[in-house]
N, C-alpha and C. Protein backbone atom coordinates (compact mmCIF):
# COMPACT_ATOMS: atom_id res chain seq x y z
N UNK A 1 0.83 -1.18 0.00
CA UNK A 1 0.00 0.00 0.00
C UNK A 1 0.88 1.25 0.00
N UNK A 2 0.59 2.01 -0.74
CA UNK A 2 1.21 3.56 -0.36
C UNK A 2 0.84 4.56 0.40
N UNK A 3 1.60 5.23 1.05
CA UNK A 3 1.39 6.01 2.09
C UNK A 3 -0.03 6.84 2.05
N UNK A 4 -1.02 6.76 0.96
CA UNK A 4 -2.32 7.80 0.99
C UNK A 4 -3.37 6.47 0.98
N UNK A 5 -2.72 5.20 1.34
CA UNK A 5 -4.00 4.00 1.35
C UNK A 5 -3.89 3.32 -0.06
N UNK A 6 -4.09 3.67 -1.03
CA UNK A 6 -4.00 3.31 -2.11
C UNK A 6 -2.97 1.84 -2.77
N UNK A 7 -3.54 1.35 -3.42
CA UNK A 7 -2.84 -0.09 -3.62
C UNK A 7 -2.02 0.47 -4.61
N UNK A 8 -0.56 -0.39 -4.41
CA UNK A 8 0.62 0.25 -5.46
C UNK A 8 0.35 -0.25 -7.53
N UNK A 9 0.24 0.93 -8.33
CA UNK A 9 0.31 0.56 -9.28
C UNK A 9 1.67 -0.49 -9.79
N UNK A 10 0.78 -1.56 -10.76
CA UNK A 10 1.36 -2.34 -11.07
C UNK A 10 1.92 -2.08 -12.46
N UNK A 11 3.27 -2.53 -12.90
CA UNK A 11 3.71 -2.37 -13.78
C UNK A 11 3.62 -3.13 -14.75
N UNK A 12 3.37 -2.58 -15.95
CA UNK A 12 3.50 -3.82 -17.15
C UNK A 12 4.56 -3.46 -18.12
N UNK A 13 5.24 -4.19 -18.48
CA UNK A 13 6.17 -4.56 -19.80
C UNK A 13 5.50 -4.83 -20.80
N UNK A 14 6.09 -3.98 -21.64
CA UNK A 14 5.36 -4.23 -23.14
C UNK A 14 6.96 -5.64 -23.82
N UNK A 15 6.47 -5.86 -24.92
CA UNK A 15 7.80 -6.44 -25.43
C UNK A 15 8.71 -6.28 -25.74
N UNK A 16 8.53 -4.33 -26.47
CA UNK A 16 9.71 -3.23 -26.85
C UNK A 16 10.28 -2.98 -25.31
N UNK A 17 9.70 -2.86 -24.43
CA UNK A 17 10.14 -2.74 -22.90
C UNK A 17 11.61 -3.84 -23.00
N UNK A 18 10.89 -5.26 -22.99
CA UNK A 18 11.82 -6.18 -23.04
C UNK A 18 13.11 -6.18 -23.67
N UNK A 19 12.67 -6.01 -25.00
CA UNK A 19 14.01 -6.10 -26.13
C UNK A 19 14.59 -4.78 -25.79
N UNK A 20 14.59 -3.55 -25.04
CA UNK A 20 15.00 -2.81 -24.48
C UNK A 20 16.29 -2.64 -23.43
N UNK A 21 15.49 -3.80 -22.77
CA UNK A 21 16.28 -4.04 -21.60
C UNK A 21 17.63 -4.97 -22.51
N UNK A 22 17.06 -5.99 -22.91
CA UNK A 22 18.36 -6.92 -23.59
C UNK A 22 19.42 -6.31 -24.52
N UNK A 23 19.34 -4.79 -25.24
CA UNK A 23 19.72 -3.92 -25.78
C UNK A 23 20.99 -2.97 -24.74
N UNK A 24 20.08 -2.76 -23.73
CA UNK A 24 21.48 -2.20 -22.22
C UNK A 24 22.15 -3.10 -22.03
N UNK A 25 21.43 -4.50 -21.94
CA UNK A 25 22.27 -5.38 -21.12
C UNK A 25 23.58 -5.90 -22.37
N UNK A 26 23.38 -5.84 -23.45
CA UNK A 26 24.19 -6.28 -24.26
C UNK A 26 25.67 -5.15 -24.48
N UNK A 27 24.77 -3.39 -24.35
CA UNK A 27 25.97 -2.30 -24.07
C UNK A 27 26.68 -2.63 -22.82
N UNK A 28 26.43 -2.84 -22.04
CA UNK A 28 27.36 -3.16 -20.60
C UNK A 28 27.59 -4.40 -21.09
N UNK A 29 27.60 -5.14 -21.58
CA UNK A 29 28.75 -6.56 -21.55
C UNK A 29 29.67 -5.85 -22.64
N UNK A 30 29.19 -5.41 -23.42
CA UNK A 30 30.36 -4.47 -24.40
C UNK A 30 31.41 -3.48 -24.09
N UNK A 31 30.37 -2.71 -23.28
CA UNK A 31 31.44 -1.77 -22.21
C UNK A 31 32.44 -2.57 -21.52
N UNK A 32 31.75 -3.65 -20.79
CA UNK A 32 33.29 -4.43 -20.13
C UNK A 32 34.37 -5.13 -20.57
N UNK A 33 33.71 -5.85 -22.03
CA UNK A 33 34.76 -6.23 -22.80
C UNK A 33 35.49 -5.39 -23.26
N UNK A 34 35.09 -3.70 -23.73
CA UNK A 34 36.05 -2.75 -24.31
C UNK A 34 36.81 -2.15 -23.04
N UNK A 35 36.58 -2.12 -21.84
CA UNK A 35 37.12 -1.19 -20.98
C UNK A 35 37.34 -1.65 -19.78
N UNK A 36 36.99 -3.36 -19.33
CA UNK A 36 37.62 -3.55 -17.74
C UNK A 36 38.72 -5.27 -18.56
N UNK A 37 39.68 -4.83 -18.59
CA UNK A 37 41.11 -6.08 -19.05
C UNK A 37 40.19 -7.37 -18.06
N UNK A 38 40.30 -7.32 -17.03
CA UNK A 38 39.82 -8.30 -15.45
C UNK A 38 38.81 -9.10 -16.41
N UNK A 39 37.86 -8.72 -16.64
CA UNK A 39 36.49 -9.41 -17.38
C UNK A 39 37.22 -9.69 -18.69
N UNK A 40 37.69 -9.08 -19.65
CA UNK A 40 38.54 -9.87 -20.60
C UNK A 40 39.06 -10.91 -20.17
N UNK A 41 39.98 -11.22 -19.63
CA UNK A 41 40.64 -12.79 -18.93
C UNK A 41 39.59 -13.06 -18.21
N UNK A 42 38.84 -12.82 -17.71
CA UNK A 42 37.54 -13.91 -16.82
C UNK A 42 36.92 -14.76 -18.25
N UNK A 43 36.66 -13.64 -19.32
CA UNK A 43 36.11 -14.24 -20.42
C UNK A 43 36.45 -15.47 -20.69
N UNK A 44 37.87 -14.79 -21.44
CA UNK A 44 39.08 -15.80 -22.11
C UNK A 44 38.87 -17.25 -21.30
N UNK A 45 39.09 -17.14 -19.76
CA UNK A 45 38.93 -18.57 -19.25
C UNK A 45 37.81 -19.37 -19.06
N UNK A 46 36.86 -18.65 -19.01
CA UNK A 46 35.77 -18.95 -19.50
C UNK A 46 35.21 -19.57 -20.74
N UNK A 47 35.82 -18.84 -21.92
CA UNK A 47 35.75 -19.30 -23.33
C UNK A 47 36.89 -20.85 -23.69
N UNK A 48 37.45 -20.70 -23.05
CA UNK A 48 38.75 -21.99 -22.56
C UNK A 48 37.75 -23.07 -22.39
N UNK A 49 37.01 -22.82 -21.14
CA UNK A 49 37.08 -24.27 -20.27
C UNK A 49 35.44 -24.34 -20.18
N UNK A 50 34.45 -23.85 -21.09
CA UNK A 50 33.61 -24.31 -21.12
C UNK A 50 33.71 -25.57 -22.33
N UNK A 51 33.98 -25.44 -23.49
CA UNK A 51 34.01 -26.51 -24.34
C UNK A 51 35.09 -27.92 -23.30
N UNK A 52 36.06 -27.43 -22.65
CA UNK A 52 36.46 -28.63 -21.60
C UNK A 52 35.21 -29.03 -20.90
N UNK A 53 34.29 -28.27 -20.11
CA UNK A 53 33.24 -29.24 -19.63
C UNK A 53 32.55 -30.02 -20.42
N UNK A 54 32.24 -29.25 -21.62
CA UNK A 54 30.99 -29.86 -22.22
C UNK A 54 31.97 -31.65 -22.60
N UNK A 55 32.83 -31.74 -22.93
CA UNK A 55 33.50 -32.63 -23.69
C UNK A 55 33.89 -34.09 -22.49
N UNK A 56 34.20 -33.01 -21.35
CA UNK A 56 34.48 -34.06 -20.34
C UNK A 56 33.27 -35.47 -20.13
N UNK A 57 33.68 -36.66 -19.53
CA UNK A 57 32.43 -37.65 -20.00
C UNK A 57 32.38 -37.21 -18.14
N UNK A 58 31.22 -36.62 -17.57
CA UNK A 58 30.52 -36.13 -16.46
C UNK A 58 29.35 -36.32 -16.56
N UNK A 59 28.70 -36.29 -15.49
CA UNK A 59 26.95 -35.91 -16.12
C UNK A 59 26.60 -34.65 -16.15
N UNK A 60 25.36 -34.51 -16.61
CA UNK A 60 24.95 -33.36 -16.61
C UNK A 60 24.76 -32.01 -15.72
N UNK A 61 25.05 -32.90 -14.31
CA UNK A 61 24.61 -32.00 -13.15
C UNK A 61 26.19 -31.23 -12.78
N UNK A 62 27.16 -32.35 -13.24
CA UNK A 62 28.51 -32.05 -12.91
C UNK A 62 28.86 -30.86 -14.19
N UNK A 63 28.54 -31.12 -15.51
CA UNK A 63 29.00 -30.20 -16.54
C UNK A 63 27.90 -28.60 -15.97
N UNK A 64 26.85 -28.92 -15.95
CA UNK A 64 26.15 -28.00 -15.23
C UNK A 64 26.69 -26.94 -14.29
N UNK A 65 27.36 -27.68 -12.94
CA UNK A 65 28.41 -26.81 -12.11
C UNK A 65 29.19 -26.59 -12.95
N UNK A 66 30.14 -27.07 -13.28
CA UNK A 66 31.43 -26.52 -13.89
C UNK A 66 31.26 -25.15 -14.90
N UNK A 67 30.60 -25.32 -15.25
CA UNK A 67 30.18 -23.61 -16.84
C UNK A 67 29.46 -22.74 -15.63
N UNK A 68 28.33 -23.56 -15.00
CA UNK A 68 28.03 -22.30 -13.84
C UNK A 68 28.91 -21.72 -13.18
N UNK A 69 30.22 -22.39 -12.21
CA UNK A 69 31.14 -21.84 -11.53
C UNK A 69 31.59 -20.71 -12.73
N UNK A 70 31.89 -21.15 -13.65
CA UNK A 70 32.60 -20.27 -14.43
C UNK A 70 31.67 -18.93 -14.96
N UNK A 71 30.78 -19.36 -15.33
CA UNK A 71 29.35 -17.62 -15.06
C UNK A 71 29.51 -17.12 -13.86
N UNK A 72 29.61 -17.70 -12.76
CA UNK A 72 29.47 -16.86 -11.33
C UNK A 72 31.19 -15.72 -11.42
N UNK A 73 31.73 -16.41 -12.29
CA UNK A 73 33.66 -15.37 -12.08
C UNK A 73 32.60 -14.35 -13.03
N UNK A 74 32.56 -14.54 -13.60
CA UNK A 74 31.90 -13.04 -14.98
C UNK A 74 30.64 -11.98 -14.21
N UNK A 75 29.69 -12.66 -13.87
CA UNK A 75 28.80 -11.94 -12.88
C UNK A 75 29.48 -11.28 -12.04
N UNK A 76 30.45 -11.85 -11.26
CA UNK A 76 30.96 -11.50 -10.02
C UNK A 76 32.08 -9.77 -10.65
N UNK A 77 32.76 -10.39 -11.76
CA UNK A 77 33.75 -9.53 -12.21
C UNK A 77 32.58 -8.17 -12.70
N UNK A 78 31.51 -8.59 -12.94
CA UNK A 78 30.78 -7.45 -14.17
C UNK A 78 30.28 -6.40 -12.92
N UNK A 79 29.65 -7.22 -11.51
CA UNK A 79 29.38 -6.60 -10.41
C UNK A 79 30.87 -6.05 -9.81
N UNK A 80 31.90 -6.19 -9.80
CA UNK A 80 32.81 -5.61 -9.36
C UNK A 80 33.32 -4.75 -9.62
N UNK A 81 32.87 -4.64 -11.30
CA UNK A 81 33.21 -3.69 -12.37
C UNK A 81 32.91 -2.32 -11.67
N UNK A 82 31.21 -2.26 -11.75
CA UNK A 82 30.63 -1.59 -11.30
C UNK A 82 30.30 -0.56 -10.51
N UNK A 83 30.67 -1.37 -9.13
CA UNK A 83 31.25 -1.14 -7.83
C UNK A 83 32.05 0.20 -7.75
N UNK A 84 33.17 -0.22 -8.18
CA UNK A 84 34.64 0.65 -8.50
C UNK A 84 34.40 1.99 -9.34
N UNK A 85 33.39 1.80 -10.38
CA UNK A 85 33.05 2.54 -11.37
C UNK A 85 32.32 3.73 -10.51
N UNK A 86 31.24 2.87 -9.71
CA UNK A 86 30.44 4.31 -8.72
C UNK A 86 31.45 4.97 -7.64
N UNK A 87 32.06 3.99 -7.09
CA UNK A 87 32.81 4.82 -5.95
C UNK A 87 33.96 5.67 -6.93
N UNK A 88 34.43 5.43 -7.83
CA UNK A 88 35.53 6.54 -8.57
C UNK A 88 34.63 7.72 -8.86
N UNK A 89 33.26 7.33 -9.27
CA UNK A 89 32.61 8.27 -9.87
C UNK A 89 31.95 9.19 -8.70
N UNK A 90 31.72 8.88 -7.69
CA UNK A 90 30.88 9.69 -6.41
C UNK A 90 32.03 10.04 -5.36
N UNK A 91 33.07 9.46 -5.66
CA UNK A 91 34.39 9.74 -4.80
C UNK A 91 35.71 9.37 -5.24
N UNK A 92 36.00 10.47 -6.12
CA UNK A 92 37.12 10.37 -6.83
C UNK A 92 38.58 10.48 -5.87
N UNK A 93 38.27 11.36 -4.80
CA UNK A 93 39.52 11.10 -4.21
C UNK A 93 39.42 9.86 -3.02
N UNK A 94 40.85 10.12 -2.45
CA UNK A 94 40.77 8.79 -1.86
C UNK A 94 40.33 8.25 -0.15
N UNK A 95 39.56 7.56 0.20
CA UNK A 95 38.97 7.67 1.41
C UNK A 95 39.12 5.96 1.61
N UNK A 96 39.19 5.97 2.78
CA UNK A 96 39.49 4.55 3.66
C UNK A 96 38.17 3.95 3.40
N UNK A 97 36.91 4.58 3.51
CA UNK A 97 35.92 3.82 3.41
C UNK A 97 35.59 3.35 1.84
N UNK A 98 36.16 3.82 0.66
CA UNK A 98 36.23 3.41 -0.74
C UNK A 98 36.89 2.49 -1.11
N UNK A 99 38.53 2.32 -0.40
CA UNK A 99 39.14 1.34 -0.30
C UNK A 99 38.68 0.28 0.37
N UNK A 100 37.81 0.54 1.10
CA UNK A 100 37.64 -0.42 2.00
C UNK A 100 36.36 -1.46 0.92
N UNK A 101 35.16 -1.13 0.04
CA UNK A 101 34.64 -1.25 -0.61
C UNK A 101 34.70 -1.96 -1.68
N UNK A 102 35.63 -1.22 -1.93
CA UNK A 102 36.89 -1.90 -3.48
C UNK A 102 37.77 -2.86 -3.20
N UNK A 103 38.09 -2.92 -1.85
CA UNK A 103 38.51 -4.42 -1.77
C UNK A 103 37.76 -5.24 -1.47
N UNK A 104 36.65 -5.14 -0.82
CA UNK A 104 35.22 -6.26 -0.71
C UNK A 104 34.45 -6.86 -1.97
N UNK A 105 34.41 -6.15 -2.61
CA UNK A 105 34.39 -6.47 -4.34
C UNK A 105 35.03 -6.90 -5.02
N UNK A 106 36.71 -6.59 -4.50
CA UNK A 106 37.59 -7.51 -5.29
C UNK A 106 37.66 -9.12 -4.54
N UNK A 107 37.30 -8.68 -3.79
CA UNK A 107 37.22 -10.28 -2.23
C UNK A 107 36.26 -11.36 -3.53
N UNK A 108 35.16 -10.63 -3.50
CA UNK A 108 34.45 -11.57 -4.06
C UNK A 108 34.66 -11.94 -5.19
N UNK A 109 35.36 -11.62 -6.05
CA UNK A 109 35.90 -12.03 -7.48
C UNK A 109 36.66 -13.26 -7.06
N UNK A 110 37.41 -13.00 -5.97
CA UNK A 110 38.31 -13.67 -5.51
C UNK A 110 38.00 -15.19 -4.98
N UNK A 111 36.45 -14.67 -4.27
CA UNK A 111 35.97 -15.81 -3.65
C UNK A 111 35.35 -16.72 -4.98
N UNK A 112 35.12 -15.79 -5.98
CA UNK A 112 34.14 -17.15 -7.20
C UNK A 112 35.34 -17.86 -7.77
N UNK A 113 36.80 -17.20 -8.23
CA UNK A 113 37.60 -17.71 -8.07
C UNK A 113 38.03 -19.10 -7.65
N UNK A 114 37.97 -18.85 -6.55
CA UNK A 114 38.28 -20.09 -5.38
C UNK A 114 37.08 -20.89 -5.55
N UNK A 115 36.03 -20.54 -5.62
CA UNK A 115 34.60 -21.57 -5.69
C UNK A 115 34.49 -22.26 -6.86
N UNK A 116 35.29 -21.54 -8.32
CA UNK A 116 35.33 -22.14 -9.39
C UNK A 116 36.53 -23.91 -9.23
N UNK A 117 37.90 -23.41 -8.64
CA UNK A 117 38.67 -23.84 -8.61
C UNK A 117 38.08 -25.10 -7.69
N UNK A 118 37.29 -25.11 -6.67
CA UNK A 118 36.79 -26.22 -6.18
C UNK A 118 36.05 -27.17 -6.85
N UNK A 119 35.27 -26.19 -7.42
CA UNK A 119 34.30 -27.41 -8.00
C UNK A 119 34.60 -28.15 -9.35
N UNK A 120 35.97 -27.18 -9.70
CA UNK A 120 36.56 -28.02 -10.98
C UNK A 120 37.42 -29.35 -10.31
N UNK A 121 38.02 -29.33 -8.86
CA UNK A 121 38.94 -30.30 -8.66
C UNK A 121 38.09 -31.15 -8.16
N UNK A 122 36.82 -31.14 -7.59
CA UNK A 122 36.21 -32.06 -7.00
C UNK A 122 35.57 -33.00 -8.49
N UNK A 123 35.45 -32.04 -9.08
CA UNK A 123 34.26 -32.93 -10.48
C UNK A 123 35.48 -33.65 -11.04
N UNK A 124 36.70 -33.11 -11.18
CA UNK A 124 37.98 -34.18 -11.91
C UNK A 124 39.01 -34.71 -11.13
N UNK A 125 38.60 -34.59 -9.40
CA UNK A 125 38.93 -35.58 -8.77
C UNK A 125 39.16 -37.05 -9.27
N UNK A 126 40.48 -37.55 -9.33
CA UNK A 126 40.44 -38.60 -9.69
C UNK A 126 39.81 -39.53 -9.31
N UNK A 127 39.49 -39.98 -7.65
CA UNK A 127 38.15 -41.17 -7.61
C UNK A 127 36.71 -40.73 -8.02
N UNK A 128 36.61 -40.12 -8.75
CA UNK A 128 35.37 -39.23 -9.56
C UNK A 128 35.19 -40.26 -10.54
N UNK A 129 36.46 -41.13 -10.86
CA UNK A 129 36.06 -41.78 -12.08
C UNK A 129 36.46 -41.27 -13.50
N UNK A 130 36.68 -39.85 -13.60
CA UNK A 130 36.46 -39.21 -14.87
C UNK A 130 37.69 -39.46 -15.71
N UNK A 131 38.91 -39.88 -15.13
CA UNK A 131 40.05 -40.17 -15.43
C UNK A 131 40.04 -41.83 -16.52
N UNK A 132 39.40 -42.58 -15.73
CA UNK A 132 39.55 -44.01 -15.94
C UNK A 132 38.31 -44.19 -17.32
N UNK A 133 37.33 -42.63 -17.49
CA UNK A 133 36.48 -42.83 -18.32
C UNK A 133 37.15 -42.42 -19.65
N UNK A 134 38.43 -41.71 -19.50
CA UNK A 134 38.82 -41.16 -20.96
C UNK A 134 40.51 -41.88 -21.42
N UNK A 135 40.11 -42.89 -20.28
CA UNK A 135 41.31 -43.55 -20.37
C UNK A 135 42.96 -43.63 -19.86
N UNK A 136 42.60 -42.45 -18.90
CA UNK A 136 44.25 -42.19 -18.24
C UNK A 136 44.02 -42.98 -16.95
């Protein structure tokens, strides 16, 4: 309800609404590929080691994690992007509490990182089997 009683208008999307939105969202993945290097190499390894999952003999739930871990580094990098982008932009000079920000953002790049790297060693853990399926 809004503050005069009244029930909150509801919003509708038209379809131009839609293809709208997928139009920004496609300039910001462009923007990051032209202007943050970090998301370039998140890409690159990304573009690497998804055709390695798909190829690996896993199941589906395992190839599933593995390309997901690897979307969560790009999300994580595109949100980190971001981050950095507002605090340079609302506080260009330098303050403990910006740094402090900008490294919590870089934390988490850091952490999908590490979350990627797990769930790749656990899925090609050798008693996983996956070894003895391709013949080594």
């Amino acid at each position: 309800m809004s503050p005069s009683g009244e029930p909150p208008e509801v919003k509708r999307r038209s379809h131009r609404h839609f293809l709208t939105s997928i139009r920004w969202s496609l300039e910001g993945f462009f923007a990051a590929l032209k202007h943050e290097p970090s998301f370039r190499e998140g890409l690159i390894f990304a573009l690497l080691l998804v055709p390695v999952a798909i190829i690996l003999p896993v199941n589906a739930v395992s190839t599933a994690l593995m390309i997901g871990s690897l979307a969560l580094i790009l999300v994580v990098e595109l949100l980190n992007s971001a981050i950095e982008l507002i605090i340079d932009y609302l506080r260009p000079e330098h303050h403990p509490l910006a740094k402090r920000i900008k490294d919590m953002a870089s934390a988490a790049v850091f952490l999908a990182y590490v979350s990627c790297i797990v769930i790749w060693t656990i899925m090609l853990w050798p008693s996983n089997a996956v070894w003895r399926r391709i013949g080594f």
